[in-house]
Protein backbone atom coordinates (compact mmCIF):
# COMPACT_ATOMS: atom_id res chain seq x y z
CA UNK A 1 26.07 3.26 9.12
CA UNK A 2 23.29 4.93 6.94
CA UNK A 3 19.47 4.65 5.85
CA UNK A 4 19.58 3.30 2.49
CA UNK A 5 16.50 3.09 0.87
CA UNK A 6 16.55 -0.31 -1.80
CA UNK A 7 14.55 -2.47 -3.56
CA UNK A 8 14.01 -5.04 -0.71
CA UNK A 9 15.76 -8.56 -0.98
CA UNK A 10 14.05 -11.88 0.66
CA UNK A 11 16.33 -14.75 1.43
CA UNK A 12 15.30 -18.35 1.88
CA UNK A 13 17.72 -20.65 3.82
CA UNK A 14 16.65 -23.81 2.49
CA UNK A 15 19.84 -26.51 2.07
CA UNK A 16 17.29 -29.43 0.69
CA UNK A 17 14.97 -27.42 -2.13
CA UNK A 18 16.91 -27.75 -4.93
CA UNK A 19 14.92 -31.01 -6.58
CA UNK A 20 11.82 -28.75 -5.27
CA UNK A 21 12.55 -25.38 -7.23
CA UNK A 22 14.53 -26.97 -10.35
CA UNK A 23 11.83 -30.39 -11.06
CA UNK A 24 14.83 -32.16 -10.45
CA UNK A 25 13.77 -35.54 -10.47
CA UNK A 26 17.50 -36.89 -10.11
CA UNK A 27 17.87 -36.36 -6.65
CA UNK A 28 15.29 -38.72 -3.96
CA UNK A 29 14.00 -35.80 -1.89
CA UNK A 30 10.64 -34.05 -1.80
CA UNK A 31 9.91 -32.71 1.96
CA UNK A 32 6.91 -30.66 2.83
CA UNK A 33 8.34 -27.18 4.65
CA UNK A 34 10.49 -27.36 1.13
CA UNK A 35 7.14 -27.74 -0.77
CA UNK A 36 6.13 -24.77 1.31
CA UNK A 37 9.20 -22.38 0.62
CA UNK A 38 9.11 -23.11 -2.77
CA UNK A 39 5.81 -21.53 -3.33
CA UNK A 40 6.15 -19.10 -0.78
CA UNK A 41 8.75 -17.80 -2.44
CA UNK A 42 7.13 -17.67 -5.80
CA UNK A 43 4.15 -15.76 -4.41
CA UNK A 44 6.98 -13.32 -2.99
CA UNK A 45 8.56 -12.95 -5.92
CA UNK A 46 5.16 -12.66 -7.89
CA UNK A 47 4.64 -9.70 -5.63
CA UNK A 48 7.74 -7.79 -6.85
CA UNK A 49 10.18 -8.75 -4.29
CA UNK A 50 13.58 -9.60 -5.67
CA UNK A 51 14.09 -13.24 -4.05
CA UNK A 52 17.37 -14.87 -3.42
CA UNK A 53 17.56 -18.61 -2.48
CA UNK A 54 20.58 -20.69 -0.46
CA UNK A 55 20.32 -23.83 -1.16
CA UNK A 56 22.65 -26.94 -1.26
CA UNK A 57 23.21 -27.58 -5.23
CA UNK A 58 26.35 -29.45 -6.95
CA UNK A 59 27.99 -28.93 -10.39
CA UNK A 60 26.55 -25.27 -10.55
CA UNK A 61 28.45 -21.85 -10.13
CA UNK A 62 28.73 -20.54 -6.70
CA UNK A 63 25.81 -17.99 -7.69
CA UNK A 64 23.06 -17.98 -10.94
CA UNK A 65 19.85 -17.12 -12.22
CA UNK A 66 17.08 -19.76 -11.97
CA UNK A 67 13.45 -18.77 -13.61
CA UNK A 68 13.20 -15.50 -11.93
CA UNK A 69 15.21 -16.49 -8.22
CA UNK A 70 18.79 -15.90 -7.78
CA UNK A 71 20.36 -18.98 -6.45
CA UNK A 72 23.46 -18.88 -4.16
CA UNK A 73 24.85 -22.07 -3.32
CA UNK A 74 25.82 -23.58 -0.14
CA UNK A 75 29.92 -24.03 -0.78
CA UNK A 76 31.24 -27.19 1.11
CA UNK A 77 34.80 -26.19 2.39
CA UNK A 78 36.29 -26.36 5.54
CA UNK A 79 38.12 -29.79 7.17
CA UNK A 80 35.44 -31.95 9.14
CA UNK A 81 36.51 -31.86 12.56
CA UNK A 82 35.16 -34.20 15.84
CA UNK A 83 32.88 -32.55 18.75
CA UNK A 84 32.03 -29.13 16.65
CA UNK A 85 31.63 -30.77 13.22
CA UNK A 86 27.79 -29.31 13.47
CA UNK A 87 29.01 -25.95 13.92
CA UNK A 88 32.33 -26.15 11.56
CA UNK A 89 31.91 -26.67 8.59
CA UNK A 90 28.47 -27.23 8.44
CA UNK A 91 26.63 -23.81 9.98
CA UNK A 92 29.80 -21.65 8.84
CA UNK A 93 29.27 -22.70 5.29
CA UNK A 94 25.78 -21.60 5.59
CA UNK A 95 27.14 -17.86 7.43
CA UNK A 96 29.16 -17.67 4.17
CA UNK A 97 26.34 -18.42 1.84
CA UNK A 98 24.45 -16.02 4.14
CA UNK A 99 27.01 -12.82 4.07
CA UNK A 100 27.29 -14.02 0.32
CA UNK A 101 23.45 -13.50 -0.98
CA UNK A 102 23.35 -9.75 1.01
CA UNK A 103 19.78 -9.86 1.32
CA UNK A 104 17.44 -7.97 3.88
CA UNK A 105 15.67 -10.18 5.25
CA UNK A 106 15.90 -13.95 5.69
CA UNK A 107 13.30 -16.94 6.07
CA UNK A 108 14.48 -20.23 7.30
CA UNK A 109 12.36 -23.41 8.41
CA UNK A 110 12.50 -26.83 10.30
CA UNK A 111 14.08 -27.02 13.53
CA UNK A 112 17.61 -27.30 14.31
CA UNK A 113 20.88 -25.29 14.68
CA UNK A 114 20.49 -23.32 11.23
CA UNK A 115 18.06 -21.75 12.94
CA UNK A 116 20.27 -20.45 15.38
CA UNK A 117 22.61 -19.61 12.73
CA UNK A 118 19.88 -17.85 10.80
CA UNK A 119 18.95 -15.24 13.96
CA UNK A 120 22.49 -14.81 14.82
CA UNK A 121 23.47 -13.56 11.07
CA UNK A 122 20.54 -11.60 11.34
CA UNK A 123 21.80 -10.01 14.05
CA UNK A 124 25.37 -9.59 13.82
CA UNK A 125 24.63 -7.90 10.37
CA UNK A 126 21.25 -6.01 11.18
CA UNK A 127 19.39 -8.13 9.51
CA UNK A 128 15.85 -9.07 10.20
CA UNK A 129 14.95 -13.28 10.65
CA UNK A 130 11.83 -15.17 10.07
CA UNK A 131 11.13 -18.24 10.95
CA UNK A 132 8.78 -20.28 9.09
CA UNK A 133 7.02 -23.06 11.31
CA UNK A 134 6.37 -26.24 9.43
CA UNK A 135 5.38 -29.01 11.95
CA UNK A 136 2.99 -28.77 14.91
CA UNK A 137 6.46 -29.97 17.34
CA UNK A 138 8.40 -26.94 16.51
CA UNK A 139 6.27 -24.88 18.43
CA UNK A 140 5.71 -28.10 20.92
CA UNK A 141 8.68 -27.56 23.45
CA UNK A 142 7.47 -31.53 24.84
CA UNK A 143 7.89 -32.72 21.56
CA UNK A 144 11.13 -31.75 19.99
CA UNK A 145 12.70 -34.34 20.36
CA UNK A 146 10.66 -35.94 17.95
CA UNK A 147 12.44 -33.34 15.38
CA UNK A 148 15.78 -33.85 16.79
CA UNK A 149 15.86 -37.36 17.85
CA UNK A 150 19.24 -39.04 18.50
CA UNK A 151 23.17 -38.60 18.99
CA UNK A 152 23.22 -34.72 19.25
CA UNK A 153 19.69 -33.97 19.32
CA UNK A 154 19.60 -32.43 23.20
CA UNK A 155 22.21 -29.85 21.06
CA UNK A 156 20.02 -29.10 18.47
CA UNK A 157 17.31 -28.52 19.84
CA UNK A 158 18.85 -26.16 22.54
CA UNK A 159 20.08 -24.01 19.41
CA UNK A 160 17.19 -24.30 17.53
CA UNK A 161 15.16 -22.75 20.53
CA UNK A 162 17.63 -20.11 21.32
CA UNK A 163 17.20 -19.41 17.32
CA UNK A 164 13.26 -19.28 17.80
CA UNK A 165 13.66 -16.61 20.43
CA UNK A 166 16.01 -14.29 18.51
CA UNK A 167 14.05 -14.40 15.83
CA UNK A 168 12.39 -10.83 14.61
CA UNK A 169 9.13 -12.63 13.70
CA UNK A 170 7.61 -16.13 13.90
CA UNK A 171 5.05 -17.49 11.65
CA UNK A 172 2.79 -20.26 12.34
CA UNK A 173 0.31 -22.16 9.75
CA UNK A 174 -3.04 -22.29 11.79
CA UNK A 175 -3.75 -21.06 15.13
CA UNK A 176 -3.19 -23.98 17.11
CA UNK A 177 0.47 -23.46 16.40
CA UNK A 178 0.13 -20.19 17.41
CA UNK A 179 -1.15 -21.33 20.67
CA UNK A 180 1.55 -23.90 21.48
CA UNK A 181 4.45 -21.28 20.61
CA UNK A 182 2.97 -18.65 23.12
CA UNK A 183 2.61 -21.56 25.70
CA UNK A 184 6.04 -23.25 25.21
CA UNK A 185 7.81 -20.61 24.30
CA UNK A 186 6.26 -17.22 25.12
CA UNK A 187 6.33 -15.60 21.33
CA UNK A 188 3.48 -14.74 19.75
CA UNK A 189 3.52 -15.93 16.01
CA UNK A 190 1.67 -14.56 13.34
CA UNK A 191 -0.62 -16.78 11.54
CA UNK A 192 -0.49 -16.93 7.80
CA UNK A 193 -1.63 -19.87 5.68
CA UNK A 194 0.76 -21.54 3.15
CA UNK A 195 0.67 -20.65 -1.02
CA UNK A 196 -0.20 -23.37 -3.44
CA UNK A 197 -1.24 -22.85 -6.93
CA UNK A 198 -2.20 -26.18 -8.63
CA UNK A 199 -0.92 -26.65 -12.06
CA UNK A 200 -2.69 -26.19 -14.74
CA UNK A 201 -5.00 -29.43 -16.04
CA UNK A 202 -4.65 -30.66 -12.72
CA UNK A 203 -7.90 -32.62 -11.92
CA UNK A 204 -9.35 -35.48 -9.86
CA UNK A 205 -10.89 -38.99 -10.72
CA UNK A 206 -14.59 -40.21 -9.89
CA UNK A 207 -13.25 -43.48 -10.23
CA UNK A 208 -9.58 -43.16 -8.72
CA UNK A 209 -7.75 -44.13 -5.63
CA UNK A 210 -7.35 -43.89 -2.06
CA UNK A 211 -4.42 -42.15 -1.85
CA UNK A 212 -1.13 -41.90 0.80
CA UNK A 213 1.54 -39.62 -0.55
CA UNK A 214 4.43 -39.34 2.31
CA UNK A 215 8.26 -40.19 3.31
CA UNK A 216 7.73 -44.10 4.44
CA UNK A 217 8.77 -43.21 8.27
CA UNK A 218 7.56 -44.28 11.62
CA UNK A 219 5.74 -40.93 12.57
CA UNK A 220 3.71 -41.14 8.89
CA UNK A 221 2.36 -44.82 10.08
CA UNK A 222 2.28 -46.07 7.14
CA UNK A 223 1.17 -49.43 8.95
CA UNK A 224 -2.17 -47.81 9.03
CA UNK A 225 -2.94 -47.37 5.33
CA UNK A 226 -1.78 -51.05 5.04
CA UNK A 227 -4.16 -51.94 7.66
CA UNK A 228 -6.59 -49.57 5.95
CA UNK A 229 -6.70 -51.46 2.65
CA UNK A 230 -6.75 -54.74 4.34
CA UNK A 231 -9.85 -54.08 6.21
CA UNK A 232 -11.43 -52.51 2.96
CA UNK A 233 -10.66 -54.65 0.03
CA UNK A 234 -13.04 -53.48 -2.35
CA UNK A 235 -11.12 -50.10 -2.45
CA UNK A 236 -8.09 -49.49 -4.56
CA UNK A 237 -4.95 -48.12 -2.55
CA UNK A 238 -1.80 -46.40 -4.12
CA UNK A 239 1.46 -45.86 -1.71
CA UNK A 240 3.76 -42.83 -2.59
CA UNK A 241 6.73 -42.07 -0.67
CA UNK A 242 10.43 -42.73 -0.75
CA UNK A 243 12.63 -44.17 2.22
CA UNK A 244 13.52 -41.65 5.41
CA UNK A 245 17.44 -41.93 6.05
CA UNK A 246 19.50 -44.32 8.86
CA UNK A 247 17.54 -46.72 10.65
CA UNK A 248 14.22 -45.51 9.60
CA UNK A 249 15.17 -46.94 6.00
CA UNK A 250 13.98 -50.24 7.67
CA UNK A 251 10.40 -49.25 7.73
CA UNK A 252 10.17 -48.07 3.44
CA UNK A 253 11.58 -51.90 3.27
CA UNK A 254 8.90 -53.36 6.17
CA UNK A 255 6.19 -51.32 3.88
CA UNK A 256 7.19 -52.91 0.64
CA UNK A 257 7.05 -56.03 1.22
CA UNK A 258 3.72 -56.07 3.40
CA UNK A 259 1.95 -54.01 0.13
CA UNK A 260 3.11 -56.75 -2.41
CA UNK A 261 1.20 -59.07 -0.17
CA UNK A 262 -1.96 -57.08 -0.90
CA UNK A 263 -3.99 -57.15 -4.31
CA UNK A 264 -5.45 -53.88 -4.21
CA UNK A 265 -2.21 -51.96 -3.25
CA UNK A 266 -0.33 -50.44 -5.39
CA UNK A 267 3.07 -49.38 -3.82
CA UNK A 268 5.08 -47.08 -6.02
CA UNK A 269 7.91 -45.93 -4.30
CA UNK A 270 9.50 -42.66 -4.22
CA UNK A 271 8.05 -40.25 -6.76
CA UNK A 272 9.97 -36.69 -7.59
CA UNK A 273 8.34 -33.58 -6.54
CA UNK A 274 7.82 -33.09 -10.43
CA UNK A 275 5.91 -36.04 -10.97
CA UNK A 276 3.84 -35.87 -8.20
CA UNK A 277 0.60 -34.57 -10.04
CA UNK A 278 0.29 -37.60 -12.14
CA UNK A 279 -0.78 -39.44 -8.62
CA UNK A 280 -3.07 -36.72 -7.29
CA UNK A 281 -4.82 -36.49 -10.38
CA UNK A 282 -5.79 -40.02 -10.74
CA UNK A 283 -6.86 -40.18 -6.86
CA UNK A 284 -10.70 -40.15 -5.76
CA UNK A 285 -9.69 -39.76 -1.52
CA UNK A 286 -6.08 -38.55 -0.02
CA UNK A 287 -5.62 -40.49 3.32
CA UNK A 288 -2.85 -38.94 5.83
CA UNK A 289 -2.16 -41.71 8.57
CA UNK A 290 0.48 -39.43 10.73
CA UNK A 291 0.00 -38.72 14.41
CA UNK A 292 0.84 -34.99 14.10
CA UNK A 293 1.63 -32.65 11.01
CA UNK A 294 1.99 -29.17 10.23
CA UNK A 295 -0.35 -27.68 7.83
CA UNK A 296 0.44 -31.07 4.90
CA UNK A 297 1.17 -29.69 1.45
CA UNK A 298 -0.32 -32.79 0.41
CA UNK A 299 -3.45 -31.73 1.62
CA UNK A 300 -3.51 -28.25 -0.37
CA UNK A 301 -2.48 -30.73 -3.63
CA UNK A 302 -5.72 -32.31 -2.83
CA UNK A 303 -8.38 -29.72 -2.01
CA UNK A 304 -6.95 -27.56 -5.20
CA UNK A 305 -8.36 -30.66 -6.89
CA UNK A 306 -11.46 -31.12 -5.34
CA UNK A 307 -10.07 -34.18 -3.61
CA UNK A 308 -11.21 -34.97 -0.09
CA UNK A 309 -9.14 -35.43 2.90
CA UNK A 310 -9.21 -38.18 5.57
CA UNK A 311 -6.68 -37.71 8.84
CA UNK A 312 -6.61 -37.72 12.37
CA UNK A 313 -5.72 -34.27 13.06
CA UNK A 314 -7.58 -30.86 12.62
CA UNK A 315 -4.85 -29.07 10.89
CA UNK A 316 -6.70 -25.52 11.32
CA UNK A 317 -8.58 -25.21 7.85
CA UNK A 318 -12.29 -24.12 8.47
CA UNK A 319 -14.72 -23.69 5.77
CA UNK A 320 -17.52 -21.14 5.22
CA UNK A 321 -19.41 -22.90 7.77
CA UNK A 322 -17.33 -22.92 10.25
CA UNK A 323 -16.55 -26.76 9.96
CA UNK A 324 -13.16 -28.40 9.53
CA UNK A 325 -11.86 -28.91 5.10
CA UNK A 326 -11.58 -32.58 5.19
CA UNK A 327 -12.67 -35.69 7.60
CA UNK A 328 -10.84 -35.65 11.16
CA UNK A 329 -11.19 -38.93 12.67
CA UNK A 330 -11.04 -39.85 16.19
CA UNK A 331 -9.73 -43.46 15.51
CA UNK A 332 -8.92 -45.84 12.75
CA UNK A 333 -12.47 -47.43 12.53
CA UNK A 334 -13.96 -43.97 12.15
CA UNK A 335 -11.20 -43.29 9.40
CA UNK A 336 -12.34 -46.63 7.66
CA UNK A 337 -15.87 -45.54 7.82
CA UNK A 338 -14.85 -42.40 6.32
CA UNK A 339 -12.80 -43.80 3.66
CA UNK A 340 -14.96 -46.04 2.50
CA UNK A 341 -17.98 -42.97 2.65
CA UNK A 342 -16.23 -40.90 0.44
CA UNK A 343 -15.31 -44.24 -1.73
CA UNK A 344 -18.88 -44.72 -2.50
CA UNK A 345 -21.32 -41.93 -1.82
CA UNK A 346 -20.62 -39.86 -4.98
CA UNK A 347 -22.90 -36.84 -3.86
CA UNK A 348 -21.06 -36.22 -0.43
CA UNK A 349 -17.61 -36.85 -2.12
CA UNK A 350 -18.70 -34.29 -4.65
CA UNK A 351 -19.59 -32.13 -2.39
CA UNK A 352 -16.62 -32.32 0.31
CA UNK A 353 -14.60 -31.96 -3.10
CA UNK A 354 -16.36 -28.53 -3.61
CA UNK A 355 -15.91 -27.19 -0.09
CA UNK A 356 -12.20 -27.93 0.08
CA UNK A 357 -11.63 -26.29 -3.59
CA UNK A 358 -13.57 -23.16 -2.38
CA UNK A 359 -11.59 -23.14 1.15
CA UNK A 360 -7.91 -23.94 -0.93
CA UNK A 361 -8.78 -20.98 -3.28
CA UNK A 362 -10.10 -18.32 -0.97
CA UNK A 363 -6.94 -18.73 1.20
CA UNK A 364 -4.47 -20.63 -0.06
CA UNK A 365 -3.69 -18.62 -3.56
CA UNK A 366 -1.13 -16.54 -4.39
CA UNK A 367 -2.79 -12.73 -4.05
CA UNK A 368 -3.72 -13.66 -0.18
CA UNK A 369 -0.87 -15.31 1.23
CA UNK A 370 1.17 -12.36 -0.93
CA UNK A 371 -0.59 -9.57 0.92
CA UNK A 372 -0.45 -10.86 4.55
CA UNK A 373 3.22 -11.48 3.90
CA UNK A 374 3.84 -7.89 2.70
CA UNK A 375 2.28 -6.89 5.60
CA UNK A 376 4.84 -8.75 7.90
CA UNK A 377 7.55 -7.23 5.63
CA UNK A 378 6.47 -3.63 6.20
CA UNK A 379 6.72 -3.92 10.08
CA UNK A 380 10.65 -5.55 9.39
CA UNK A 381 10.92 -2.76 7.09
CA UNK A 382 8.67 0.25 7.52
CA UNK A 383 8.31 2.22 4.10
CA UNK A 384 11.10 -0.74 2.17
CA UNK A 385 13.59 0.30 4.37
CA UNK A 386 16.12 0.16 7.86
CA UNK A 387 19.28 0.78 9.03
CA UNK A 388 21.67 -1.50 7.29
CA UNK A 389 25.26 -2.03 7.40
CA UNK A 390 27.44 -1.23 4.26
């Protein structure tokens, strides 16, 4: 083993980002922590890192280019086999894609056993692993099992902590997170806020819609933006989201059919990451109806805009003043009172529109997120460079 000194190379371990990072609007998946990686790794790569992403991508070679990221692809070999089908094939094909992409240092989010397999790699080969949080429950030890629910979710959530703790470094999207991982788990995370950059032209409407934009799934209560728009009927509502997989399927089909019932709801169905825009551009108010989040890409797709926020959670963001980006409601009559507020008091909504912009662009660009990040990357790496085997 010797010091060689390299150009360093970031790895993201991200099976599901493909329709994220190509605009493929073929495949029905657009998930939040992907959102996330995608633009993290842009910033990165913005920076002058050389990026490498494994992702799961058919009808491609095993490894190509893709505007600026090298993509290796998650090769699905190996005989499916009862009782350790979880760890064969599916976390050995992501080792291979792993030893294949050779980089320095990897980033992996969502909870589960890739984790594990992540900090093991990392470990085995000298590596150094990062773990990305994306939802207040991964750093919620009472609450995983809301992120591994189900046959075999006691075992992934036992690897997906013992992951967490091998990890080299842990970063969490607001300090709250940060609080939970030291008390559940006794790491101290590092607190960096996600990238967006909104494209350009992107814009807002005076005279738009309420907005939801989410997977239709039981922890996004999507019953409560139904409610919402029956209780304000003078308001026009539009409902984006595709269905979640297995049984929660039955609650995009519940949602439907209770929106066609409603004149002033417009329910559109799942929309590809690519096409998403369109929506946020012609919306006045974003409404998120979920009991917990992370830190919601949605909500950075807003504020870039200018577009106010209505949830029931304080996801971290503070403004100049000191005061929470967005309305945080205590219950779902203050939400309707906010709702409609924002709806019809064109000076406040201008002005919440302001404060959020100003908040989004001050921390949520590129050059900011970039920096902090480097400076994560020089403590894995002091001066570009450790001990790595050949």
């Amino acid at each position: 083993m010797r010091a060689v000194k390299q150009p360093l190379h970031l790895c993201f371990v991200a099976p599901a980002i493909w329709p994220i990072l190509s605009g493929d609007t073929t495949i029905e998946f657009a998930g939040g922590s992907e959102v996330h990686q995608a633009f993290l790794a842009r910033a990165l790569l913005q920076s002058g890192f050389r990026v490498s992403v494994i992702t799961d991508v058919r009808c491609e070679p095993e490894e190509f280019e893709h505007d600026g990221f090298r993509i290796v692809r998650i090769i699905r070999k190996g005989k499916v086999i009862p009782v350790i089908r979880n760890i064969h094939p599916r976390l050995t094909n992501i080792w291979d894609a792993m030893w294949r992409s050779k980089a320095d240092i990897y980033f992996q989010s969502n909870t589960g056993a890739v984790t594990l397999a992540c900090a093991l790699f990392s470990a085995v080969y000298r590596r150094r692993f990062v773990y990305l949080g994306a939802s207040d429950i991964d750093f919620d030890r009472d609450q995983l099992w809301k992120a591994c629910p189900g046959r075999g979710g006691w075992r992934e959530r036992q690897m997906y902590q013992l992951g967490l703790r091998l990890a080299d470094r842990i970063v969490a999207q607001h300090m709250g997170q940060v609080a939970a991982c030291r008390r559940s788990f006794g790491r101290e995370p590092v607190p960096i806020a996600n990238p967006y950059v909104a494209p350009p032209g992107a814009t807002r409407a005076k005279d738009g819609k309420v907005l939801w934009v989410a997977t239709v799934k039981s922890l996004k209560r999507p019953d409560l933006i139904l409610e919402l728009a029956r209780s304000l009927p003078e308001l026009q509502f539009r409902i984006v989201g595709g269905p979640a997989p297995g049984d929660e399927a039955a609650v995009f089909e519940r949602t439907k059919l209770a929106a066609s019932a409603l004149r002033n709801v417009e329910f559109v169905g799942f929309v590809p990451f690519a096409e998403i825009d369109a929506h946020f551009d012609a919306a006045r108010v974003f409404v998120n109806t979920s009991d917990y989040e992370g830190f919601p890409s949605t909500f950075l797709q807003s504020w870039a805009r200018g577009i106010p926020t209505v949830s029931f959670f304080d996801c971290g963001a503070k403004a100049i003043d000191g005061q929470p980006v967005g309305l945080v409601c205590e219950d779902f009559d203050a939400m309707k009172r906010a709702v409609l507020h924002l709806a019809t008091d064109d000076e406040d909504w201008a002005q919440q529109g302001r404060r959020a912009r100003e908040y989004c662009d001050q921390n949520h660009s590129f050059p900011p997120v970039a920096s902090k990040y480097s400076g994560l990357i020089n403590e894995l790496a002091p001066n570009g460079e450790f001990d790595r085997c050949p």
